[in-house]
N, C-alpha and C. Protein backbone atom coordinates (compact mmCIF):
# COMPACT_ATOMS: atom_id res chain seq x y z
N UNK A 1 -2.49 26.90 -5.08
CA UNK A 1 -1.78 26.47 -3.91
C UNK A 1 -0.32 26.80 -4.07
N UNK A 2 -0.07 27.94 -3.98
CA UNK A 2 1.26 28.66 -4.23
C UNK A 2 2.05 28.36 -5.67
N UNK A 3 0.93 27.88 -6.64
CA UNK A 3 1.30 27.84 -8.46
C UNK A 3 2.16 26.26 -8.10
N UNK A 4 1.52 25.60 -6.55
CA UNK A 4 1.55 23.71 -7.09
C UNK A 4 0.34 23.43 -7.37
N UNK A 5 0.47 21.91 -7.99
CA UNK A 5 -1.16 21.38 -7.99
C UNK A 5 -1.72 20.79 -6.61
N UNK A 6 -3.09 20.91 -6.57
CA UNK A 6 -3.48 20.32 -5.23
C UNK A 6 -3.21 18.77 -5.08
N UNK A 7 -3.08 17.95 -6.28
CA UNK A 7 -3.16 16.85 -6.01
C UNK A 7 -1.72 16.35 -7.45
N UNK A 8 -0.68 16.50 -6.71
CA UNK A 8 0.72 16.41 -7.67
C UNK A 8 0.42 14.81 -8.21
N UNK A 9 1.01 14.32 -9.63
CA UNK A 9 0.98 12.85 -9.99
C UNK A 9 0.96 11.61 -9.36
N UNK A 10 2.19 12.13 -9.12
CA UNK A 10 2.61 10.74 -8.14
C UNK A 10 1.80 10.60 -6.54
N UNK A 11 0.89 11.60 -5.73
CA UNK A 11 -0.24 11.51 -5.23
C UNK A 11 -1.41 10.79 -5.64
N UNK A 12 -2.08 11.25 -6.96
CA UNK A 12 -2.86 10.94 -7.82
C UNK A 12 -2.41 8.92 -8.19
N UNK A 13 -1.65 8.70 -8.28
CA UNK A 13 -0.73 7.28 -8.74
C UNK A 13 -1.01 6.51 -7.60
N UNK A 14 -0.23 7.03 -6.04
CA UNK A 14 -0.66 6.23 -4.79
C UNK A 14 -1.91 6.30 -4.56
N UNK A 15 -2.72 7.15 -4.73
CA UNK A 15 -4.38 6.85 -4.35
C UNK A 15 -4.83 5.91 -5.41
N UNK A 16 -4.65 5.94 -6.13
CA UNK A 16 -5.08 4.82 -7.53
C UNK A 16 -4.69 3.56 -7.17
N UNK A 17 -3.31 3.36 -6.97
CA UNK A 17 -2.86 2.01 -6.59
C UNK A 17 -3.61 1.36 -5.56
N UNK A 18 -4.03 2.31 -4.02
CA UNK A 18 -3.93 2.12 -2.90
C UNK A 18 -5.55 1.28 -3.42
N UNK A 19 -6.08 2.11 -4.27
CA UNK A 19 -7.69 1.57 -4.14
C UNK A 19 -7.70 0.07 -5.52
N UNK A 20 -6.42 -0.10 -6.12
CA UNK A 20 -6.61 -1.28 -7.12
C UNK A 20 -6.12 -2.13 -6.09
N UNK A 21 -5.46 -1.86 -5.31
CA UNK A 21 -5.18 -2.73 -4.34
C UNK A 21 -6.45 -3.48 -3.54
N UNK A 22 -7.61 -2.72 -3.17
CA UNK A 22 -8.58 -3.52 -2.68
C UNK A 22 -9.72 -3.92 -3.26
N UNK A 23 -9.47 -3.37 -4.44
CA UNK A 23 -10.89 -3.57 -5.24
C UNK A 23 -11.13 -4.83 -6.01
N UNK A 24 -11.69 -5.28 -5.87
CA UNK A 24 -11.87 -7.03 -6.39
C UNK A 24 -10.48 -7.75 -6.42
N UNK A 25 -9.59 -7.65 -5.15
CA UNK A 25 -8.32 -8.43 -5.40
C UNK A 25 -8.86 -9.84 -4.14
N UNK A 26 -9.88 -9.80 -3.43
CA UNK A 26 -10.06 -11.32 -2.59
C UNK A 26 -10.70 -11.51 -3.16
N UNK A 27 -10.97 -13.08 -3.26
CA UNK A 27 -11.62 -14.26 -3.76
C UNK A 27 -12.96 -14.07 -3.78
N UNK A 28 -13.08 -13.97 -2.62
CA UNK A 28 -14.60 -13.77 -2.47
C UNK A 28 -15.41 -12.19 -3.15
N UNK A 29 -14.67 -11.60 -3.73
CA UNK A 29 -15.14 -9.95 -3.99
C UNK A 29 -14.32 -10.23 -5.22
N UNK A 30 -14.08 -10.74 -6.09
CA UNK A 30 -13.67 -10.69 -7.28
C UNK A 30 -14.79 -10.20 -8.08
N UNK A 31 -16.30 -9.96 -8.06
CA UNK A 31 -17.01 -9.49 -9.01
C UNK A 31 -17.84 -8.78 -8.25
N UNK A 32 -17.18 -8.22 -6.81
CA UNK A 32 -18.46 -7.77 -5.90
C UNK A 32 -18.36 -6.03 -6.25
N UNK A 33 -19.08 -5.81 -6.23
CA UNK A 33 -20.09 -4.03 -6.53
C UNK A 33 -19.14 -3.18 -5.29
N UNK A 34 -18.68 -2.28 -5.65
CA UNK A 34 -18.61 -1.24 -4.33
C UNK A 34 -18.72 -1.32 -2.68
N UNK A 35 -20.10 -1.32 -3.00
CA UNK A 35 -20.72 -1.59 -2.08
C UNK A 35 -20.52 -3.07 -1.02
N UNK A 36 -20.52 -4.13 -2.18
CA UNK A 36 -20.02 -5.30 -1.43
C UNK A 36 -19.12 -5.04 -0.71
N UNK A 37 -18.18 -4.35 -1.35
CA UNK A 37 -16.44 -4.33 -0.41
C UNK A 37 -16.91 -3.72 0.85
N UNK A 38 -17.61 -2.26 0.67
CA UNK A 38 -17.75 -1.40 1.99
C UNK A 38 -18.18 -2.28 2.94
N UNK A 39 -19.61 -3.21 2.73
CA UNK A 39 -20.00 -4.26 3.69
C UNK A 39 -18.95 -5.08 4.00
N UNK A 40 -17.65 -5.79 3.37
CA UNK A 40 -16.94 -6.74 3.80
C UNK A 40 -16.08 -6.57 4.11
N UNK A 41 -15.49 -5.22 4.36
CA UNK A 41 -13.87 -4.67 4.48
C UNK A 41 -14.11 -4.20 5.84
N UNK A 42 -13.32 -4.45 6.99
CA UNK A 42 -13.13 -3.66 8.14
C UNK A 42 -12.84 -1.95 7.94
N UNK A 43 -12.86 -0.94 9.02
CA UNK A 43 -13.16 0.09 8.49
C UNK A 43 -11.93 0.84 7.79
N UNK A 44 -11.13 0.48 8.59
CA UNK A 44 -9.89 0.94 7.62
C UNK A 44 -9.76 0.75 6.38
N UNK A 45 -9.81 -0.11 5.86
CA UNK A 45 -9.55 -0.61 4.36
C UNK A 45 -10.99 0.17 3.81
N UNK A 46 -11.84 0.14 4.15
CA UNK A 46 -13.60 0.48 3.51
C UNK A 46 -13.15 1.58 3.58
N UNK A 47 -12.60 2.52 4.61
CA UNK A 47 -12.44 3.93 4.09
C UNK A 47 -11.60 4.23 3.49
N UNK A 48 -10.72 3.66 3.00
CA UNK A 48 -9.44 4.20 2.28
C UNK A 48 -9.94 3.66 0.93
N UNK A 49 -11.02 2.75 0.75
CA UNK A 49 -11.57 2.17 -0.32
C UNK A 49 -12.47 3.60 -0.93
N UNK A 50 -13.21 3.80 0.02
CA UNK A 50 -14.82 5.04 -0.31
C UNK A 50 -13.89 6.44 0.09
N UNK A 51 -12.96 6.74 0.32
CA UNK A 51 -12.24 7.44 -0.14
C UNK A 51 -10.94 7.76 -1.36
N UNK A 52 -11.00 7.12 -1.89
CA UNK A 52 -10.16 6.32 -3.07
C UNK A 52 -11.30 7.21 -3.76
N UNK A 53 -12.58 6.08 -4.31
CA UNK A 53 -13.18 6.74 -5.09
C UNK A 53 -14.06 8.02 -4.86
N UNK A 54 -14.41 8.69 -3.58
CA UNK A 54 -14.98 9.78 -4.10
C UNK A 54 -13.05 10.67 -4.36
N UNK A 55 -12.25 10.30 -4.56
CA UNK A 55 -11.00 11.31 -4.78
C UNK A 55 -10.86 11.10 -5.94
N UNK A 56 -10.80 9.89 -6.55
CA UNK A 56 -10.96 9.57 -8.25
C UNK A 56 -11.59 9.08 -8.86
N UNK A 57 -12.00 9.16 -9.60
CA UNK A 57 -13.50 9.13 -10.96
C UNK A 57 -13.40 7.35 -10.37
N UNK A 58 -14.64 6.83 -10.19
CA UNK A 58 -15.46 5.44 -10.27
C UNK A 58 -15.75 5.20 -11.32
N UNK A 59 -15.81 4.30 -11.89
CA UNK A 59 -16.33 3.24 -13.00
C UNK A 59 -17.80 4.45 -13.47
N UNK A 60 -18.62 4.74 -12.36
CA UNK A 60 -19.91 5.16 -12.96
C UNK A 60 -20.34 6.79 -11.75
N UNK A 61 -19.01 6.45 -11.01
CA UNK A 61 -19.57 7.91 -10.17
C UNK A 61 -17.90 7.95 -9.43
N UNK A 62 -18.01 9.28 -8.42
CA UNK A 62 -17.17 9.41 -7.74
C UNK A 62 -15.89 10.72 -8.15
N UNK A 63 -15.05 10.90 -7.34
CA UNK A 63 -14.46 11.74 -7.95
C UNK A 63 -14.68 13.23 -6.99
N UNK A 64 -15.85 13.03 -6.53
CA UNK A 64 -16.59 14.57 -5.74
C UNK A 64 -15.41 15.28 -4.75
N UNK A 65 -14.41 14.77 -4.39
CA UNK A 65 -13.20 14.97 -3.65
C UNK A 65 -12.88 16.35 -3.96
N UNK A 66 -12.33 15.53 -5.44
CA UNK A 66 -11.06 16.31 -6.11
C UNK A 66 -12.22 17.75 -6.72
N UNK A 67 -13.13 17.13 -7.75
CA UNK A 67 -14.18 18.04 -8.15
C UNK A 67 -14.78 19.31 -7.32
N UNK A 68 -14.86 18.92 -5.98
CA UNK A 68 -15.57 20.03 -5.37
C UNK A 68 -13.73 21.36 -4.90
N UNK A 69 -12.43 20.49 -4.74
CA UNK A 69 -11.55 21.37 -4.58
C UNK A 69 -11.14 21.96 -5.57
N UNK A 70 -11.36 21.79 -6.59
CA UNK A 70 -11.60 22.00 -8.41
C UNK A 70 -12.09 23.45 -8.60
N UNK A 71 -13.74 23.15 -8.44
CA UNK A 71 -14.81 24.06 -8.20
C UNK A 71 -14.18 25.20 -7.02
N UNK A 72 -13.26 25.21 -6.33
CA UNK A 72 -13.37 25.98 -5.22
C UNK A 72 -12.32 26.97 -6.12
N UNK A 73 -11.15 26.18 -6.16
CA UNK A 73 -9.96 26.94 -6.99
C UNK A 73 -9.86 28.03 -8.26
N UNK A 74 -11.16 27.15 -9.30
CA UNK A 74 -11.46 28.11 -10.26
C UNK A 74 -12.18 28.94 -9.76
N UNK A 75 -12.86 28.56 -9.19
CA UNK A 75 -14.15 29.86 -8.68
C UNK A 75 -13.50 31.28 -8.09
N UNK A 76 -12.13 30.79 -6.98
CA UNK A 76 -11.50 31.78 -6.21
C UNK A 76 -10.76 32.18 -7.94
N UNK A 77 -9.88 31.50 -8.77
CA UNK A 77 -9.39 32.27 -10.27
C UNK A 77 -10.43 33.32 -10.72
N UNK A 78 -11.61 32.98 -10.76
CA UNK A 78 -12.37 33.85 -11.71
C UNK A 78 -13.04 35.30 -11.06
N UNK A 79 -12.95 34.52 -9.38
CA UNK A 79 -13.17 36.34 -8.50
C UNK A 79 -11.94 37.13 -8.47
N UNK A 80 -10.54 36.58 -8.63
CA UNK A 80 -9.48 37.44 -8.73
C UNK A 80 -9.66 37.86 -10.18
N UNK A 81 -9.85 37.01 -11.48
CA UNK A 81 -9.37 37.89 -12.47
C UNK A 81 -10.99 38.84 -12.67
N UNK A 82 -12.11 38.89 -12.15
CA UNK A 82 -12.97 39.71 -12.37
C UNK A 82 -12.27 41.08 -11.84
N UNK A 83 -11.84 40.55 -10.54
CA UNK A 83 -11.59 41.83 -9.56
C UNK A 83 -10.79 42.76 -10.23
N UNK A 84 -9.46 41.99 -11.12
CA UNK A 84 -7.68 42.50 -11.62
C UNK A 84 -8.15 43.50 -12.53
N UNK A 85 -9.78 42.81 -13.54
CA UNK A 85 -10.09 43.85 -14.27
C UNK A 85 -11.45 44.44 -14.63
N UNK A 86 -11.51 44.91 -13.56
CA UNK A 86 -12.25 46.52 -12.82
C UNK A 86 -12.99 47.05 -14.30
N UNK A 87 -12.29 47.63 -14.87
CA UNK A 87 -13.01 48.16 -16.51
C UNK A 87 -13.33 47.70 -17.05
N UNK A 88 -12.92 45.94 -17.51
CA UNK A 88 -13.67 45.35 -18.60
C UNK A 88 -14.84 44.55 -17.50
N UNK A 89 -15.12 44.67 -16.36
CA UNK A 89 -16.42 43.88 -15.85
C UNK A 89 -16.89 44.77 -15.28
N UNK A 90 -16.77 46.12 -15.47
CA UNK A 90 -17.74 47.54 -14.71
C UNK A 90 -18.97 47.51 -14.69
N UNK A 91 -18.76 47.42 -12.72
CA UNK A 91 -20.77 46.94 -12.69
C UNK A 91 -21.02 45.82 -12.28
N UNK A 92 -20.19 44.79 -12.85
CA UNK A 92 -20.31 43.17 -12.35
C UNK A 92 -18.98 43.02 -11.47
N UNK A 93 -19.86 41.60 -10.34
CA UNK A 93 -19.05 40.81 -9.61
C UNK A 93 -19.44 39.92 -9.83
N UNK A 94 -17.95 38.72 -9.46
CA UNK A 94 -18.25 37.61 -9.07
C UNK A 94 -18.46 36.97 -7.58
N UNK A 95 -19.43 36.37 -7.34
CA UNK A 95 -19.60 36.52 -5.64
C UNK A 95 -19.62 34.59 -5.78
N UNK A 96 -19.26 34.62 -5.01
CA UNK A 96 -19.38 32.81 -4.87
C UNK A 96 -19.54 32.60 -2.78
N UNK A 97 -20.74 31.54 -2.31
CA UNK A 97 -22.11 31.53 -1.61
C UNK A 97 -20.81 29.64 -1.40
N UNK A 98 -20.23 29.55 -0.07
CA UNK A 98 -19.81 28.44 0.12
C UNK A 98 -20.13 28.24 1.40
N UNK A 99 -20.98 27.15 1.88
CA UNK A 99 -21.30 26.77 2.98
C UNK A 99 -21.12 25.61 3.76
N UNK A 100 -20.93 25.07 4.75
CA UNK A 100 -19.88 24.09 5.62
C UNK A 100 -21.46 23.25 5.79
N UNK A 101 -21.16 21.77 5.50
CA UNK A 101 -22.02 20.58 5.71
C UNK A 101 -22.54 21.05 7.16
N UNK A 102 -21.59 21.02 8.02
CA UNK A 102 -21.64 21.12 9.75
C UNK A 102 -22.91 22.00 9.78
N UNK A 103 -22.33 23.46 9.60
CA UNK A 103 -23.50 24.63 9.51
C UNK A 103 -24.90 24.24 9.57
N UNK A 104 -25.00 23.73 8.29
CA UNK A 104 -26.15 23.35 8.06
C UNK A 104 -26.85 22.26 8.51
N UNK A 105 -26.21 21.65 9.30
CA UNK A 105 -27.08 20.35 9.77
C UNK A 105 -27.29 20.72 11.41
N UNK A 106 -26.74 21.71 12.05
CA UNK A 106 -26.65 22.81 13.24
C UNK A 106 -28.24 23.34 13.09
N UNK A 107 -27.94 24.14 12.00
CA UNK A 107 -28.64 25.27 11.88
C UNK A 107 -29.54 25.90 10.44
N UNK A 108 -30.23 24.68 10.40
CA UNK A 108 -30.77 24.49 8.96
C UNK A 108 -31.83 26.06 7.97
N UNK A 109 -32.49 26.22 8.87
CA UNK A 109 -33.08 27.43 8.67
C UNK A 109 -31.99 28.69 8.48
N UNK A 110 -31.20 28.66 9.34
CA UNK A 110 -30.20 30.13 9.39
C UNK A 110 -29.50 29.91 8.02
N UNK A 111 -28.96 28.52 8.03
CA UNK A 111 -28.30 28.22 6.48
C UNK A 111 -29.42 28.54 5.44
N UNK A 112 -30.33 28.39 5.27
CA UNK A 112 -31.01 28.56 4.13
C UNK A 112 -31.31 29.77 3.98
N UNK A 113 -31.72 30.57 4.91
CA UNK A 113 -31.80 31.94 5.07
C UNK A 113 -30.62 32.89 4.50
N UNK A 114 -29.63 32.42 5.08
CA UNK A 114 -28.10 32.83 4.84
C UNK A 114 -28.02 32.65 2.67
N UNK A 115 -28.42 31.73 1.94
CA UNK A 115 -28.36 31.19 1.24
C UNK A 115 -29.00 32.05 0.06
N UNK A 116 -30.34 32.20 0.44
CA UNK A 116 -31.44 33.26 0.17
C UNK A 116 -30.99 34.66 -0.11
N UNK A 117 -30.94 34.75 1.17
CA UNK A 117 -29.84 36.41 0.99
C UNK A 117 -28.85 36.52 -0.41
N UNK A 118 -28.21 35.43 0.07
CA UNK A 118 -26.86 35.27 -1.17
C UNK A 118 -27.82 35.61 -2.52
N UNK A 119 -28.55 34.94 -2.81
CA UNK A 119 -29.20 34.59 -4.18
C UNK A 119 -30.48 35.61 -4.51
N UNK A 120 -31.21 35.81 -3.70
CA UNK A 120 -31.94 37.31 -3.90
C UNK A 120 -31.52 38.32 -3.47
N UNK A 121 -31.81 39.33 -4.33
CA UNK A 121 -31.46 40.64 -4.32
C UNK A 121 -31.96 41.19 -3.34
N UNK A 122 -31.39 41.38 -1.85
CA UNK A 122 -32.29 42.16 -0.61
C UNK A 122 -32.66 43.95 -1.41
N UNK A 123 -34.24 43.80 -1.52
CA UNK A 123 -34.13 45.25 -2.13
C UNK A 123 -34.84 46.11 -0.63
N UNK A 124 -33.99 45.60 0.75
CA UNK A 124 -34.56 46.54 2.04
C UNK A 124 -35.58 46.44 2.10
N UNK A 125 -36.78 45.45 1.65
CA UNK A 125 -38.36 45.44 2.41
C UNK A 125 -38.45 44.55 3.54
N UNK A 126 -39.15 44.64 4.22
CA UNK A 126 -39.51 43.80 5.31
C UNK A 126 -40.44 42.77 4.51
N UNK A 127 -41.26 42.74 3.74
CA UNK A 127 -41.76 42.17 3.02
C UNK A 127 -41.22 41.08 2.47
N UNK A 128 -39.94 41.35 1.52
CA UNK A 128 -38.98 40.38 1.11
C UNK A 128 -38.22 39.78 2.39
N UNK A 129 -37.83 39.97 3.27
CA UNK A 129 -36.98 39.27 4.55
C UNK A 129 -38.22 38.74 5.00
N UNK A 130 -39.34 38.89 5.31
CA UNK A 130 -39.93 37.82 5.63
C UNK A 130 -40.51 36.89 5.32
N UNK A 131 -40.58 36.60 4.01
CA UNK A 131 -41.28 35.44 2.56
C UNK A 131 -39.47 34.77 3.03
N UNK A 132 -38.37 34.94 2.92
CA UNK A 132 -37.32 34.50 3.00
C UNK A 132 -37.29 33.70 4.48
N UNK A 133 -37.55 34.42 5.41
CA UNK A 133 -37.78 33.36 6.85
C UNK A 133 -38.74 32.76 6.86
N UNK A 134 -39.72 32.96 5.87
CA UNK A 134 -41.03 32.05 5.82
C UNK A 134 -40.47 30.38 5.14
N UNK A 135 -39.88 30.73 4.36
CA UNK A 135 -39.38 29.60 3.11
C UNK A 135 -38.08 28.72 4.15
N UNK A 136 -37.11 29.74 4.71
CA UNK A 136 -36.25 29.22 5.33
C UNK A 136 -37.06 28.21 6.32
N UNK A 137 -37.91 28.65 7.41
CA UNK A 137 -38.35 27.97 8.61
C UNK A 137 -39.29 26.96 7.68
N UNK A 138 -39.74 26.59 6.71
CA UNK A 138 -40.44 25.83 5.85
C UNK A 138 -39.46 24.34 5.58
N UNK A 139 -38.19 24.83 5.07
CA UNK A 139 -36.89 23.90 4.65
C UNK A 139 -36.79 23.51 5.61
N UNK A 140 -36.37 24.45 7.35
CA UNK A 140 -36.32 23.48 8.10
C UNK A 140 -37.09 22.35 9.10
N UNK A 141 -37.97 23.16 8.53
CA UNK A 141 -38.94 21.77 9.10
C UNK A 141 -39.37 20.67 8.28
N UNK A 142 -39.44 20.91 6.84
CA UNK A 142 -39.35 19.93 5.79
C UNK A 142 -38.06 19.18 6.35
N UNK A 143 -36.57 19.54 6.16
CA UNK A 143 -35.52 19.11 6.79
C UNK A 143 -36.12 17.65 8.11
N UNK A 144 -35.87 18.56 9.18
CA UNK A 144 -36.40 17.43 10.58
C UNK A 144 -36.90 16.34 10.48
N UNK A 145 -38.08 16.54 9.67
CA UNK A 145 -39.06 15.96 9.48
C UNK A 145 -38.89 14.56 8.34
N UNK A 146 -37.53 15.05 7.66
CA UNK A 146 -36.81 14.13 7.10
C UNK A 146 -36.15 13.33 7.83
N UNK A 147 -35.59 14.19 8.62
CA UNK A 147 -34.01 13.26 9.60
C UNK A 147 -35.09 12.56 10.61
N UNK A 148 -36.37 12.77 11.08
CA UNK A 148 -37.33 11.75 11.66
C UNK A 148 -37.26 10.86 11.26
N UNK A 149 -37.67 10.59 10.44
CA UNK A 149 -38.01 9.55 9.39
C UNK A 149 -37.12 8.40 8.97
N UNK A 150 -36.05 9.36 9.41
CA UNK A 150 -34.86 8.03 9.74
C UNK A 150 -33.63 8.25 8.16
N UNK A 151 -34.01 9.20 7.56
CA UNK A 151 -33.19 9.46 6.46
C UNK A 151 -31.73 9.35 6.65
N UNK A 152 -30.78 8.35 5.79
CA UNK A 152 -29.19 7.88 5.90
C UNK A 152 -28.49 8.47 4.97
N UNK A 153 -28.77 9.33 4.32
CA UNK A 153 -28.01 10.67 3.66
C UNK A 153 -26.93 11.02 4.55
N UNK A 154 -26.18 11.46 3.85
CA UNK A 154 -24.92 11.92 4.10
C UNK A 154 -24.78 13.60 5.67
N UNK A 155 -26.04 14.24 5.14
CA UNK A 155 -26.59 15.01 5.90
C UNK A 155 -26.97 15.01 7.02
N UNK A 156 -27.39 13.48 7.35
CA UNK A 156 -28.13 13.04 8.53
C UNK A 156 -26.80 13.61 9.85
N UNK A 157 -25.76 13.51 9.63
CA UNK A 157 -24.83 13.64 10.76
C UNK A 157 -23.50 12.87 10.72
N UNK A 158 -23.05 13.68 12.06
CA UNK A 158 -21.81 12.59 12.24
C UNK A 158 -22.21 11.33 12.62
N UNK A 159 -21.26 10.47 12.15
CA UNK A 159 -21.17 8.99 12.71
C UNK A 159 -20.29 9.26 14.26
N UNK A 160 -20.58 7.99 15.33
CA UNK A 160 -20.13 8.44 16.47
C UNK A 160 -18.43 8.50 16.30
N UNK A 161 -18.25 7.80 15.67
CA UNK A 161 -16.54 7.92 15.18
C UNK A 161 -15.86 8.61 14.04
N UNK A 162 -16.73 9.68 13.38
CA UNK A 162 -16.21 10.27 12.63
C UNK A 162 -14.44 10.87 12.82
N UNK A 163 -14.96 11.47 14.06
CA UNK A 163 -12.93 12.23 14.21
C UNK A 163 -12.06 11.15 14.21
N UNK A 164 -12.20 9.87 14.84
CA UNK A 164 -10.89 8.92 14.75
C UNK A 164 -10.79 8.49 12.91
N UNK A 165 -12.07 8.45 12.27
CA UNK A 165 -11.75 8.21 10.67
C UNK A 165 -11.05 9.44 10.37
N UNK A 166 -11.00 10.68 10.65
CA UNK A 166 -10.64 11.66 9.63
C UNK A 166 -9.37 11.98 10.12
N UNK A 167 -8.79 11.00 11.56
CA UNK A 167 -7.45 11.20 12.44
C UNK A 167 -6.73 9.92 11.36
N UNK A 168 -7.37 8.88 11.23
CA UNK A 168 -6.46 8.23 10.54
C UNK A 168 -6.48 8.53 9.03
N UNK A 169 -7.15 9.19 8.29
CA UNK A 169 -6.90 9.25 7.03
C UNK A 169 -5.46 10.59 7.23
N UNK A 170 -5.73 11.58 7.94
CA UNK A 170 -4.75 12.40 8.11
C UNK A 170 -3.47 11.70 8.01
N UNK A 171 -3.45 10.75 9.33
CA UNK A 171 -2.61 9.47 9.48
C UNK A 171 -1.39 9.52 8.16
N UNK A 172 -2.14 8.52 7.41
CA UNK A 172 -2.47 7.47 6.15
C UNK A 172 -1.16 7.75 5.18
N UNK A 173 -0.44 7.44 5.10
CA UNK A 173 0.62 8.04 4.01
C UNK A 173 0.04 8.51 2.46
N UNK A 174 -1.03 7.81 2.50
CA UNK A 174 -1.06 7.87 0.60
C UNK A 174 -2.55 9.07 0.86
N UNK A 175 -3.23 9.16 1.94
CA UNK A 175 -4.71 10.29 1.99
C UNK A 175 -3.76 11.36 2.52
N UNK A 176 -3.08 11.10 3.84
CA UNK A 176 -2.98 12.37 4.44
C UNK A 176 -2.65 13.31 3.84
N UNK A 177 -1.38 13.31 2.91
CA UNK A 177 -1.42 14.93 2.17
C UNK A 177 -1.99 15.43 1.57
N UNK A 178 -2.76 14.51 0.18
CA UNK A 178 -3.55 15.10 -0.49
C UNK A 178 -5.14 16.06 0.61
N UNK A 179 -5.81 14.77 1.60
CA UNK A 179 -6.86 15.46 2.19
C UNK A 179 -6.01 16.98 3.04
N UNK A 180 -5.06 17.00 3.27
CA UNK A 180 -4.52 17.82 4.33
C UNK A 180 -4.58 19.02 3.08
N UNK A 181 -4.20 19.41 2.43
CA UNK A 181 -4.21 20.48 1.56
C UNK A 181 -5.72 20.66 1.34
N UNK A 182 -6.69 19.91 0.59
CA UNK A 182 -8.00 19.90 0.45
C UNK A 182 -8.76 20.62 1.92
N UNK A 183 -8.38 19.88 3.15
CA UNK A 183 -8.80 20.70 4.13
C UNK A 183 -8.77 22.33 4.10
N UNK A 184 -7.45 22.37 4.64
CA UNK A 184 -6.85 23.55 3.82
C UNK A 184 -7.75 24.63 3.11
N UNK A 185 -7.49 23.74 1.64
CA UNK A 185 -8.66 24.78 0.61
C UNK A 185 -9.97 25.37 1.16
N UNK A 186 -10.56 24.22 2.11
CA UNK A 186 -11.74 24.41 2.37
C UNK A 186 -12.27 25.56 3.59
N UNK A 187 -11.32 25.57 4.45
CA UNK A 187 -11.27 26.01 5.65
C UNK A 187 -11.43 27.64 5.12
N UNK A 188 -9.95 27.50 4.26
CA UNK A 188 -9.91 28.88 3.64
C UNK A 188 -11.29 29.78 2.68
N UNK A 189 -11.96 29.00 2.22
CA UNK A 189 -13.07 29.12 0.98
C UNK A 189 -14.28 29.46 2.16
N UNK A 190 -14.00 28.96 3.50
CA UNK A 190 -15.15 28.96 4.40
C UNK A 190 -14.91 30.03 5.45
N UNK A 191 -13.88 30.46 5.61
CA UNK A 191 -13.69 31.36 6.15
C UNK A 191 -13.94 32.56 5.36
N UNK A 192 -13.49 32.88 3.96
CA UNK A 192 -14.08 33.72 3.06
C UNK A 192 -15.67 34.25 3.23
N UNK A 193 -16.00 32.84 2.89
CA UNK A 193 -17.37 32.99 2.78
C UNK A 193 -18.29 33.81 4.03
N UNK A 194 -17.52 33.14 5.49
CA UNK A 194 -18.08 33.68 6.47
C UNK A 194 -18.09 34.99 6.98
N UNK A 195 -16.92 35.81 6.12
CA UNK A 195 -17.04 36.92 6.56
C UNK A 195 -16.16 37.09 7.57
């Protein structure tokens, strides 16, 4: 990010604080689980809570924030320095396959298809492209057939208020910059990807 870090200290410090701030500090949630809080916190505070920790490591999980803009950064390092040197990786690339949640919950088959491609070698048969739309249209109906069923995965969709949560974390003094760069990363990594 122009040789800054994505997520400078004293960023890293206010998101930490912001979330010791709600985490077992009422009476009643002094020994309550995660989860308790999300159930007892209005949404503001619950999201600045469940965004807290997927941005920094949890007691036993969390963190996926920072980790997946992590994963994006080295990944884009290691296709530039493959690229810089041409002679010592003659023959090899590094290709990196990044795909948008949205996409795929649109257009589940085309994503998997899309995915496929990435990961097998198209050797031009019709043969191979169609075991690949066979498997794809397979996922997505395995898929559906999930989200029938009533599945609350993360996948399932937007919530009806998703944009006003992701208007106020923008908002937020202590989320907005860090997510605003992370966006950023992502947009960029997805636009890559798309071609």
């Amino acid at each position: 990010f122009g040789g800054q870090p994505l997520l400078p200290r004293d960023e890293f410090d206010m998101i930490t604080h912001d979330c010791l701030s709600l985490y077992q500090t009422k009476k009643k949630l002094k020994r309550a689980s995660l989860l308790d809080h999300l159930m007892n916190y209005d949404a503001p505070e619950g999201l600045r809570l469940a965004t807290a920790e997927m941005m920094v490591q949890g007691y036993h999980n969390g963190g996926d924030i920072l980790r997946m803009a992590n994963n994006m950064v080295k990944l884009k390092q290691a296709s530039m320095k493959v690229a810089s040197h041409g002679d010592k990786f003659q023959g090899k690339e590094l290709r990196v396959y990044t795909m948008s949640l949205d996409d795929f919950i649109e257009r589940p088959a085309e994503m998997a298809y899309k995915f496929f491609d990435f990961v097998v070698d198209n050797d031009g048969t019709d043969e191979l492209r169609t075991k690949k739309e066979g498997v794809a249209r397979r996922y997505e109906q395995y898929y559906e057939k999930k989200m029938k069923k009533g599945s609350r995965h993360i996948t399932h969709g937007k919530n009806r208020n998703s944009e006003e949560l992701k208007e106020y974390l923008r908002q937020d003094p202590v989320f907005g910059p860090p997510m605003g760069k992370i966006e950023s990363l992502v947009e960029m990594c997805l636009a890559e990807s798309r071609g």
